[in-house]
Protein backbone atom coordinates (compact mmCIF):
# COMPACT_ATOMS: atom_id res chain seq x y z
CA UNK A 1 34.86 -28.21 -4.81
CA UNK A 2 32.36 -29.09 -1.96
CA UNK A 3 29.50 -26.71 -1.92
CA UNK A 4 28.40 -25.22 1.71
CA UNK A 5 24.78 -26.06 1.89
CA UNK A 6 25.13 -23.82 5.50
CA UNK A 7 26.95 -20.96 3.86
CA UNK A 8 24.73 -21.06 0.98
CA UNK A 9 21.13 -20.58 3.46
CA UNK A 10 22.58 -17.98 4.94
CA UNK A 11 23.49 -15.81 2.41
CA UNK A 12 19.96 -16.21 1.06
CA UNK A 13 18.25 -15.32 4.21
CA UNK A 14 20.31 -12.38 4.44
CA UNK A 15 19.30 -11.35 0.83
CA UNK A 16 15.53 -12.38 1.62
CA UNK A 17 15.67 -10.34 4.62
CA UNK A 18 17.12 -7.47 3.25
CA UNK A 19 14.45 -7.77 0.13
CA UNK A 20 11.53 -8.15 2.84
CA UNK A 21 12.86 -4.87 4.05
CA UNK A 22 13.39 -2.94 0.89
CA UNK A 23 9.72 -3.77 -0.31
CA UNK A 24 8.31 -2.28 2.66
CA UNK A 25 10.67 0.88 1.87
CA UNK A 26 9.33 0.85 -1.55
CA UNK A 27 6.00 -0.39 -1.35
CA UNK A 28 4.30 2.37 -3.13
CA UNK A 29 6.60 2.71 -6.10
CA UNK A 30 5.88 -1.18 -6.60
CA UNK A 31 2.13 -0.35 -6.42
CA UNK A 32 2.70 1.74 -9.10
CA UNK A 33 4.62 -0.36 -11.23
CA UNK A 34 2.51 -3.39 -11.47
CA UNK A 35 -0.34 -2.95 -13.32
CA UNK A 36 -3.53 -2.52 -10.77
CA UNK A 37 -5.49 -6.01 -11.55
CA UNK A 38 -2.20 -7.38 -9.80
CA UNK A 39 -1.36 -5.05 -6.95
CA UNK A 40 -2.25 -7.91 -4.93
CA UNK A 41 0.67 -9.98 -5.81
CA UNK A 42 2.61 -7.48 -4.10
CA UNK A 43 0.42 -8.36 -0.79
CA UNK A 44 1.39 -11.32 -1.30
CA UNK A 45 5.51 -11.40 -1.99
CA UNK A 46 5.21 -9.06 1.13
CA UNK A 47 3.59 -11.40 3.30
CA UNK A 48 5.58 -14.49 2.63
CA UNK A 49 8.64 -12.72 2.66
CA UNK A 50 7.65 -11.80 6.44
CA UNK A 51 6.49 -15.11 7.69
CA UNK A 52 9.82 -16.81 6.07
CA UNK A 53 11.64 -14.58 7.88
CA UNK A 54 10.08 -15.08 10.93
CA UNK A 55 10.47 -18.67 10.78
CA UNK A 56 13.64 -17.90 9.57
CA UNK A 57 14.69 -15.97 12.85
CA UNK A 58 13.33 -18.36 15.20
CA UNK A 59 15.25 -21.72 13.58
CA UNK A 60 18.23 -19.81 13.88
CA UNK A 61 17.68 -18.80 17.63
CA UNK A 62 16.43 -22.10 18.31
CA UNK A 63 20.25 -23.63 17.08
CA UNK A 64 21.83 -21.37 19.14
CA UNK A 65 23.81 -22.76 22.13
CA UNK A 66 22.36 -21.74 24.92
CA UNK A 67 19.48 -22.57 27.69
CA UNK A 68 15.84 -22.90 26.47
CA UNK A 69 14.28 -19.87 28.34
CA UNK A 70 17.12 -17.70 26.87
CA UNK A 71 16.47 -19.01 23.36
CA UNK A 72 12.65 -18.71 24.37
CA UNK A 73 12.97 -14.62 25.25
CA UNK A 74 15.82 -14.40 22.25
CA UNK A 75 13.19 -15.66 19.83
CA UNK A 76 10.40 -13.31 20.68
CA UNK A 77 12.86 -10.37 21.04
CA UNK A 78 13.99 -11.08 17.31
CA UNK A 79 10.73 -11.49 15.89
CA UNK A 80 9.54 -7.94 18.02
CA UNK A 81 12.96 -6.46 16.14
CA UNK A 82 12.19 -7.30 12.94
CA UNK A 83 8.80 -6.22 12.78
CA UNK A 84 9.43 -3.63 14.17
CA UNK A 85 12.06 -2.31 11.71
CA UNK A 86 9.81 -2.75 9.43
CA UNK A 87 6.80 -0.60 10.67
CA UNK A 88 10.01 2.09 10.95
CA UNK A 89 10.93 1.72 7.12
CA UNK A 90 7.45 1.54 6.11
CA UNK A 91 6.51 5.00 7.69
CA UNK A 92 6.64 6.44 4.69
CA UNK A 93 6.25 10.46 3.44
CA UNK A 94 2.45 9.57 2.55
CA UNK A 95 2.07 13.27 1.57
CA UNK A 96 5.34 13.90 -0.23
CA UNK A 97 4.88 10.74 -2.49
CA UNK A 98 0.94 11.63 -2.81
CA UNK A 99 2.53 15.03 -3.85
CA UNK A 100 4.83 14.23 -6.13
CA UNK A 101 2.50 11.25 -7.66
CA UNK A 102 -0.07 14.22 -8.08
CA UNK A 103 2.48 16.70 -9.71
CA UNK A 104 3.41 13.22 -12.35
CA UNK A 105 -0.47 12.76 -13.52
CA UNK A 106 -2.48 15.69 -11.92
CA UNK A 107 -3.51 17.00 -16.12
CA UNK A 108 -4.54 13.01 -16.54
CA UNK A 109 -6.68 13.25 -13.19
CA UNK A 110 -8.11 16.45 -14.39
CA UNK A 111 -9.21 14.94 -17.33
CA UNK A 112 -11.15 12.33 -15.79
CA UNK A 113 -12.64 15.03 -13.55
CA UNK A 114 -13.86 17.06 -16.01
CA UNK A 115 -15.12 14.16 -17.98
CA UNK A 116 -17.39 13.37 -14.80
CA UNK A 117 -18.57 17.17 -14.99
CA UNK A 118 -18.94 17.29 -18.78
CA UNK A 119 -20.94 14.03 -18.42
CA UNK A 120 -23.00 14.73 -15.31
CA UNK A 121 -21.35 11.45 -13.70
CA UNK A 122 -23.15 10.78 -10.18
CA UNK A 123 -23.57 8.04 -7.32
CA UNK A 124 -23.75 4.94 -8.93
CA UNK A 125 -21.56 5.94 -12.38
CA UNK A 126 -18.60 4.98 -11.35
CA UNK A 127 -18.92 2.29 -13.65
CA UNK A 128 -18.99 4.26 -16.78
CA UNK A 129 -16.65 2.19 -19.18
CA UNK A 130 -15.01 5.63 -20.40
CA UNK A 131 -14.21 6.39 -17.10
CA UNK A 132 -12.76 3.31 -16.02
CA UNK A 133 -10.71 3.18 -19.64
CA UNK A 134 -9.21 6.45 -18.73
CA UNK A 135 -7.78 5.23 -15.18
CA UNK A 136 -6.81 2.23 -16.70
CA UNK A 137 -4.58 4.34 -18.30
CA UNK A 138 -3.09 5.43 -15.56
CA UNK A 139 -2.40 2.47 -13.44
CA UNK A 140 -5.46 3.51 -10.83
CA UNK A 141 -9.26 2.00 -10.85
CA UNK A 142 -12.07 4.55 -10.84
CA UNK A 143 -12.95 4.40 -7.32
CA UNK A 144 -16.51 6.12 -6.75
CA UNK A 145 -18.62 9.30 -6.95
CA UNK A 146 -19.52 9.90 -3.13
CA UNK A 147 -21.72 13.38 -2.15
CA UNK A 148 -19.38 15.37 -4.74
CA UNK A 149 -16.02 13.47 -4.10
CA UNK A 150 -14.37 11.52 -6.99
CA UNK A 151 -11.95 8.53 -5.61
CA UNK A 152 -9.41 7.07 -7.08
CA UNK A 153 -8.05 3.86 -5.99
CA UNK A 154 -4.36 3.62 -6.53
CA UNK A 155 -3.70 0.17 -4.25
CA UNK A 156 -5.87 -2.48 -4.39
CA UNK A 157 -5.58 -4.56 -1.06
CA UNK A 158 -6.14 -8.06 -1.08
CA UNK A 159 -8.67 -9.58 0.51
CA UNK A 160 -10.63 -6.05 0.56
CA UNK A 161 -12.55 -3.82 -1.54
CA UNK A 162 -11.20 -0.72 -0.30
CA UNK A 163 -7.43 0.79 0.58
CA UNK A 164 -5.74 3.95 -0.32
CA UNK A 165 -6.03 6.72 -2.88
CA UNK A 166 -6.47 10.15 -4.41
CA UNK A 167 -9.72 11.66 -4.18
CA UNK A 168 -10.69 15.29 -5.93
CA UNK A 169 -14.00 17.84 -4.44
CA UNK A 170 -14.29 21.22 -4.90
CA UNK A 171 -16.00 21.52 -1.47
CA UNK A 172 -13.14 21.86 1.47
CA UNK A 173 -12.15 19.42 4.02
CA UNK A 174 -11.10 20.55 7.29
CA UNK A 175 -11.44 17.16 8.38
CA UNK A 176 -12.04 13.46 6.78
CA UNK A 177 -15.24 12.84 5.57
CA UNK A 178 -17.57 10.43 7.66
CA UNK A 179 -18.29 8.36 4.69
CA UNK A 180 -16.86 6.05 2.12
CA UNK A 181 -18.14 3.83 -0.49
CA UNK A 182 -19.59 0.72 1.25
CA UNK A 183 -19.28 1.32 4.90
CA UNK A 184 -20.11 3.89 6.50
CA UNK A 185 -17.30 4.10 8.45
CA UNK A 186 -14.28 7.08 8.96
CA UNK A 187 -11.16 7.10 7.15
CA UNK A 188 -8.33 6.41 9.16
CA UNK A 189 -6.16 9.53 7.30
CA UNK A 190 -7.39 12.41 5.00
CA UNK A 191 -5.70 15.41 4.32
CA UNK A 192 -4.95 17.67 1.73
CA UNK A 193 -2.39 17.25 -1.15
CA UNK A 194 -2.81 20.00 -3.40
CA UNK A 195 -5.52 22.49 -4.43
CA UNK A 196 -8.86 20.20 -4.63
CA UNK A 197 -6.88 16.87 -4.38
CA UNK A 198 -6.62 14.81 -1.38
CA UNK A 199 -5.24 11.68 0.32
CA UNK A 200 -7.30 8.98 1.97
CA UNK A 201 -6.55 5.89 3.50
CA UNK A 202 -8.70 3.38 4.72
CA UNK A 203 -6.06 0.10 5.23
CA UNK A 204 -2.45 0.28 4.17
């Protein structure tokens, strides 16, 4: 039986394409899957999924038959589609997963929040090997102590030292803090999730 090399490219583009898709969908239950010293790998599936489907779309235009400036605008158009798509899956319920990721391990947070109380943990603790044990734990790195706001850094970007997470103060936030732990910069989102616990984002 001859084999259809074709056939066979095809079928795996499709599934590659549909897997680029479904990790954007599911990008933050993978996050919390993978244990946080690797987070990046999922960066990294992410990205080379996209750019082989990219070249992907554009080999495929490029065989169609048909005039070069169609094949030209066809190309672009595709590429446009499909990233678009996915910025539509990837707009994700930030809040109702933060929400529901906050009613799964808010007594394990509190813990670590009352250990920084209990302890007297400031601006320059974060480091305490207790502390980072217990968020080990958890799948999350100890983020920082910040003027009375403990972060927690559930995704670890690559190529950065800073993404999104969960951050606990018992002062109120009508708006996102102008601070965060290296540059003194705004985040891009920060609201509330629940109580004293809130969601920041500084590159998603």
């Amino acid at each position: 039986m001859k084999i259809n090399s074709k056939l066979i490219w095809k079928i795996i583009s499709i599934i590659l394409l549909i897997i680029s898709i479904l990790a954007f969908i599911f990008r933050f239950h993978l996050r919390l899957m993978i244990p946080f010293s690797y987070h990046h790998f999922t960066t990294v599936m992410i990205l080379q999924l996209i750019i082989f489907n990219i070249i992907n779309i554009i080999i495929f235009v490029v065989k169609l038959k048909t005039k070069n400036w169609l094949k030209t605008i066809l190309s672009i158009a595709s590429v446009i589609g499909y990233i678009f798509i996915l910025t539509k899956v990837s707009t994700n319920n930030r809040k109702e997963e933060m929400a529901k990721f906050l009613q799964e391990n808010e007594q394990s947070l509190i813990s670590i929040v009352q250990y920084v109380n209990e302890n007297n943990l400031k601006e320059g603790d974060a480091r305490n090997m207790e502390l980072m044990k217990k968020a080990n734990e958890m799948n999350l790195e100890f983020y920082i102590i910040k003027k009375d706001v403990i972060f927690f850094r559930i995704f670890d970007l690559l190529f950065f030292n800073y993404d999104y997470g969960i951050a606990y103060s018992e002062k109120e936030f009508n708006e996102s803090p102008k601070f965060n732990y290296k540059y003194m910069t705004p985040y891009s989102d920060w609201f509330k999730v629940k109580d004293n616990w809130y969601y920041y984002e500084l590159a998603d």
